[in-house]
Protein backbone atom coordinates (compact mmCIF):
# COMPACT_ATOMS: atom_id res chain seq x y z
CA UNK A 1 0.00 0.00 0.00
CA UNK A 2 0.93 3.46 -0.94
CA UNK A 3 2.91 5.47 1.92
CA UNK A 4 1.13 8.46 0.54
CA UNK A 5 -2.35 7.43 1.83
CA UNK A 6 -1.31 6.94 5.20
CA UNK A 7 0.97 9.85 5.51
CA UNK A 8 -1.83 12.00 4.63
CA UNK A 9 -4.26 11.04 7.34
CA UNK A 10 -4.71 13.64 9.89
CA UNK A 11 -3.94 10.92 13.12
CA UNK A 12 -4.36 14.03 15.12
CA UNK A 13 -8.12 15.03 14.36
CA UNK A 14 -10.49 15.35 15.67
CA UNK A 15 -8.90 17.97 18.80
CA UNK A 16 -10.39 17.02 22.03
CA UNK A 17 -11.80 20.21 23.56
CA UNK A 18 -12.25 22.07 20.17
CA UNK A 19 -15.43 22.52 18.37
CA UNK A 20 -13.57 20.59 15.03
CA UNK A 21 -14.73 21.09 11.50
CA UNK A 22 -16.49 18.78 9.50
CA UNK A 23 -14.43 18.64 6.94
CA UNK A 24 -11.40 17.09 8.94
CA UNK A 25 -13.95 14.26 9.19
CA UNK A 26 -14.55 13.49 5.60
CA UNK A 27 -11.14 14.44 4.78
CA UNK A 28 -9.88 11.16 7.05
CA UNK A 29 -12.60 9.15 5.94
CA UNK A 30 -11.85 9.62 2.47
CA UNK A 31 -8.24 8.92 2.73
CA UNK A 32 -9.18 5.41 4.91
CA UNK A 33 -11.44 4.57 1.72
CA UNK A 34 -8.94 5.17 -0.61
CA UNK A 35 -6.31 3.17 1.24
CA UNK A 36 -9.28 0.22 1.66
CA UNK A 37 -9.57 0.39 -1.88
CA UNK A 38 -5.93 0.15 -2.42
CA UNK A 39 -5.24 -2.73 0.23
CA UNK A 40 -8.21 -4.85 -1.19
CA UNK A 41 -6.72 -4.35 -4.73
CA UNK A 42 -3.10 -5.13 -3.90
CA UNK A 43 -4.49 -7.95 -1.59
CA UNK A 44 -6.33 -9.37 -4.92
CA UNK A 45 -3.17 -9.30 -6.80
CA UNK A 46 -1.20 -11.79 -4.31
CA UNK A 47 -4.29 -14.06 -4.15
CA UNK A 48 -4.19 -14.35 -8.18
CA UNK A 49 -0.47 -14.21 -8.60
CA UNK A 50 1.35 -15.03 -5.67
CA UNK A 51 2.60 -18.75 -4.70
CA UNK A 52 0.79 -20.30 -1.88
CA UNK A 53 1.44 -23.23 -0.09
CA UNK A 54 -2.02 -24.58 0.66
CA UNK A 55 -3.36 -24.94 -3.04
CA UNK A 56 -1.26 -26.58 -6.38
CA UNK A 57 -0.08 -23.22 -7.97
CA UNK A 58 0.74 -23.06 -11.70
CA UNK A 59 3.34 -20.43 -12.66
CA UNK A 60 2.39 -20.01 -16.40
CA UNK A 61 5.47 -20.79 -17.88
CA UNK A 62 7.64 -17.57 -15.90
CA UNK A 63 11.06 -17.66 -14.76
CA UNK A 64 12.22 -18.85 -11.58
CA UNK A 65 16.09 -17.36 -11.26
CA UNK A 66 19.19 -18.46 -8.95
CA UNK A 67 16.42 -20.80 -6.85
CA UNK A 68 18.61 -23.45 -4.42
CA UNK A 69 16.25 -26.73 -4.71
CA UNK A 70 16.65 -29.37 -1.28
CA UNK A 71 13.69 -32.37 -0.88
CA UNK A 72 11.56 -31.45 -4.13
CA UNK A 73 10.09 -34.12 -6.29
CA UNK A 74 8.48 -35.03 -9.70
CA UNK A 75 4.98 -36.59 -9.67
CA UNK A 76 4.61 -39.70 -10.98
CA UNK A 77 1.47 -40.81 -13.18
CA UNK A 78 0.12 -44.53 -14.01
CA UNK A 79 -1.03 -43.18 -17.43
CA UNK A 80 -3.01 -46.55 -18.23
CA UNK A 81 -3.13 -50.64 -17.38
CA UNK A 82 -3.64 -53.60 -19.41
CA UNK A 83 -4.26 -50.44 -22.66
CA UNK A 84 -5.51 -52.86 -25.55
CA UNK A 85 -4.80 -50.12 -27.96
CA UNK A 86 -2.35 -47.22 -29.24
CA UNK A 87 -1.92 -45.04 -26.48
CA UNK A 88 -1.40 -41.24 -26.31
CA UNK A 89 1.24 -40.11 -23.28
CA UNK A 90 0.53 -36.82 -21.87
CA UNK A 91 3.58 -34.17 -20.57
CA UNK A 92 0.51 -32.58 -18.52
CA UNK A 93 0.43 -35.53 -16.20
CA UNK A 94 4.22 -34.85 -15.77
CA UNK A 95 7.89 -36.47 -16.00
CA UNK A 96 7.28 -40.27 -14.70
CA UNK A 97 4.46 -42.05 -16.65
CA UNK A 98 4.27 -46.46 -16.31
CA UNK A 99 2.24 -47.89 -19.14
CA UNK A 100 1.02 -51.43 -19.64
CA UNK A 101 -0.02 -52.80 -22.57
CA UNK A 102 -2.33 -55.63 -22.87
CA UNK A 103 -0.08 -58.13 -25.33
CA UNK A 104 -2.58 -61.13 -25.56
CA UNK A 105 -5.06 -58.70 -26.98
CA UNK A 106 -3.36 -56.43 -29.52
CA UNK A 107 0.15 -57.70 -31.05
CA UNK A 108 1.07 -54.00 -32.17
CA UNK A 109 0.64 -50.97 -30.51
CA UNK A 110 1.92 -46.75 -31.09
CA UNK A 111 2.54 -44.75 -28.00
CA UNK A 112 2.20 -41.09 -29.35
CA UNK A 113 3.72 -38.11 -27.25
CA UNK A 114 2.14 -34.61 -27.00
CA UNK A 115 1.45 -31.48 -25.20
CA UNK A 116 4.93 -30.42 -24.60
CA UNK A 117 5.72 -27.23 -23.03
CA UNK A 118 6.35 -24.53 -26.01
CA UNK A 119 9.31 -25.02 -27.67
CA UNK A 120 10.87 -21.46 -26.49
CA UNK A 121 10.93 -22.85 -22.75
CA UNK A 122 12.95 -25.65 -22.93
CA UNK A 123 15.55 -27.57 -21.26
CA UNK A 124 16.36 -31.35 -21.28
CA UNK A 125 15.90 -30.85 -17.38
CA UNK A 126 12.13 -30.37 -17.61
CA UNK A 127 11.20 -31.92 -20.89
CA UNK A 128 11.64 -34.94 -20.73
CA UNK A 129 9.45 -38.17 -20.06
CA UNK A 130 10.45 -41.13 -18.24
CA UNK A 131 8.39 -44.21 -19.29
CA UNK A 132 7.93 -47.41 -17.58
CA UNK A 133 6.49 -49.85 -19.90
CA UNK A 134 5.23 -52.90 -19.40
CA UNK A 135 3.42 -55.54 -20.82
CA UNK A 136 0.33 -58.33 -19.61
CA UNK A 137 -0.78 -61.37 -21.23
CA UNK A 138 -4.19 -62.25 -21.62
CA UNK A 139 -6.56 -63.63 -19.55
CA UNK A 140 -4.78 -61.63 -16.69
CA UNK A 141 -2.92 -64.16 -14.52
CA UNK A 142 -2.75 -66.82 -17.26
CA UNK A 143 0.10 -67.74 -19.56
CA UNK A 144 -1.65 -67.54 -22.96
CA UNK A 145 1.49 -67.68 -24.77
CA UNK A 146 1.39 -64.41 -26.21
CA UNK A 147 3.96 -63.59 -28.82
CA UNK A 148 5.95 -60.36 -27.87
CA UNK A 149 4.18 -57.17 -28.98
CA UNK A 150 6.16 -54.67 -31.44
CA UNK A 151 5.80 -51.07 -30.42
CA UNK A 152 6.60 -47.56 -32.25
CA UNK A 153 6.82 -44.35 -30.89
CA UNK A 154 5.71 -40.78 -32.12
CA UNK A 155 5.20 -37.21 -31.27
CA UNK A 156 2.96 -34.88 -31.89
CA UNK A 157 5.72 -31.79 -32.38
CA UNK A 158 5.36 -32.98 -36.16
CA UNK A 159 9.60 -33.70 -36.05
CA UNK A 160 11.74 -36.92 -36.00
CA UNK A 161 12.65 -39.12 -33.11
CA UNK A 162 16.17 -39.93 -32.70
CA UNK A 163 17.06 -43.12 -30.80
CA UNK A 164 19.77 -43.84 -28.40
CA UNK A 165 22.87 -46.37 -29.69
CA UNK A 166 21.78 -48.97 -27.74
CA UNK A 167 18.01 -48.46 -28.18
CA UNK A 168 16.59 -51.86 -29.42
CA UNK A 169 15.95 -52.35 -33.39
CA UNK A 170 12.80 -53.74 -33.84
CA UNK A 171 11.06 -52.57 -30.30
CA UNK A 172 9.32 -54.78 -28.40
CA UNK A 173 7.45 -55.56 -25.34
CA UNK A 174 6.19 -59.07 -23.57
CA UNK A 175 4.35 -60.09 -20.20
CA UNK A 176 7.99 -59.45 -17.55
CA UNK A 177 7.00 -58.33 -14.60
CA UNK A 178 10.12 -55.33 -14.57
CA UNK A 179 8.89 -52.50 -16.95
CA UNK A 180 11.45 -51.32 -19.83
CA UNK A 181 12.78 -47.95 -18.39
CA UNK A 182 12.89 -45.27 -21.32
CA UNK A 183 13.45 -41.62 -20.99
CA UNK A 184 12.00 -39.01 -23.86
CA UNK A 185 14.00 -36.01 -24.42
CA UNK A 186 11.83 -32.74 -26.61
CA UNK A 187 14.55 -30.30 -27.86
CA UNK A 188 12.71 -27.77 -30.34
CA UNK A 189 11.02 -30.48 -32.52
CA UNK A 190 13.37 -33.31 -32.13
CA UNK A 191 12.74 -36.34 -29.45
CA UNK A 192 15.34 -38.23 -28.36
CA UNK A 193 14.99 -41.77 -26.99
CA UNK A 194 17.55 -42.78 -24.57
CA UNK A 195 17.06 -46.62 -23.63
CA UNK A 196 17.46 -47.15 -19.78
CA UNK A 197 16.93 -50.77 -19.73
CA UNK A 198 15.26 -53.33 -17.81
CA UNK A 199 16.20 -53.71 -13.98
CA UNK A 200 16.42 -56.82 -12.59
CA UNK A 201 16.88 -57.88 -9.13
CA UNK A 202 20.34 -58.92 -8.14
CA UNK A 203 21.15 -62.40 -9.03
């Protein structure tokens, strides 16, 4: 709030003793409107701009500038289970996504990428995609021999996808209970495809 609006209230009026003018009145009361007015509207700026910690807050893309980061985290999203179909991934549900696709019923399947942050704003730090994918046979909990399911990848930015050295051929995906760990990279309108691998527990 403006200095100016307090400064110019009279603190001293009304005199006690002295028959006081009016106007003194209406003069204060006009300056504690105009500072009400004031405080409510720089009150309604903080509540629409300002970050809160009660309520998610979304910062619109702006700039946050020498920050020092300690205990944060990235939310993780189950994007689908047991998906008998091609499959679109979503960056709006964030940077760790599991997907599993239901092999005994489809034997091919395309995982399409979109709604990546504008190209102007980014940074292999935030985005990127880390997908664990997974497959399940059919009936669920019965070994149907299903043949392994071949998978492609695409992207909405309308560019190429570039794959990692070690990123398998001829991609595919069967009922193993570890998900395939692979991490999707948006520079401009390129996405890069780095193959993590498979973890498995220690022999």
């Amino acid at each position: 709030m403006s200095d100016i609006i307090i400064e110019t209230l009279d603190s001293a009026y009304p005199v006690a003793g002295v028959d006081n003018d009016t106007q003194g009145f209406r003069d204060n009361f006009q300056i504690l409107k105009d500072a009400l007015r004031t405080a409510k509207a720089e009150i309604q700026a903080l509540e629409d701009s300002a970050a809160r910690l009660d309520v998610e807050n979304n910062f619109n893309g702006t700039t946050l500038v020498d920050s020092n980061m300690k205990m944060t985290t990235e939310a993780y999203y189950p994007a689908g289970t047991a998906v008998n179909g091609n499959f679109n991934i979503s960056f709006l549900n964030g940077h760790y996504q599991s997907l599993t696709l239901n092999i005994g019923a489809v034997s091919s399947f395309t995982i399409n990428f979109q709604d990546w942050p504008d190209s102007e704003r980014l940074a292999t730090s935030t985005s990127k995609i880390t997908l664990l994918l997974s497959g399940v046979d059919r009936p669920e909990g019965e070994d149907s021999g299903s043949e392994p399911a071949s998978v492609l990848f695409t992207s909405d930015t309308g560019g190429e996808l570039k794959y990692s050295p070690n990123f398998p051929a001829n991609f595919t995906i069967d009922e193993k209970s570890n998900p395939v760990w692979i991490e999707f990279i948006r520079i401009a309108d390129v996405v890069y495809a780095n193959y993590i691998g498979i973890f498995e527990p220690a022999a």
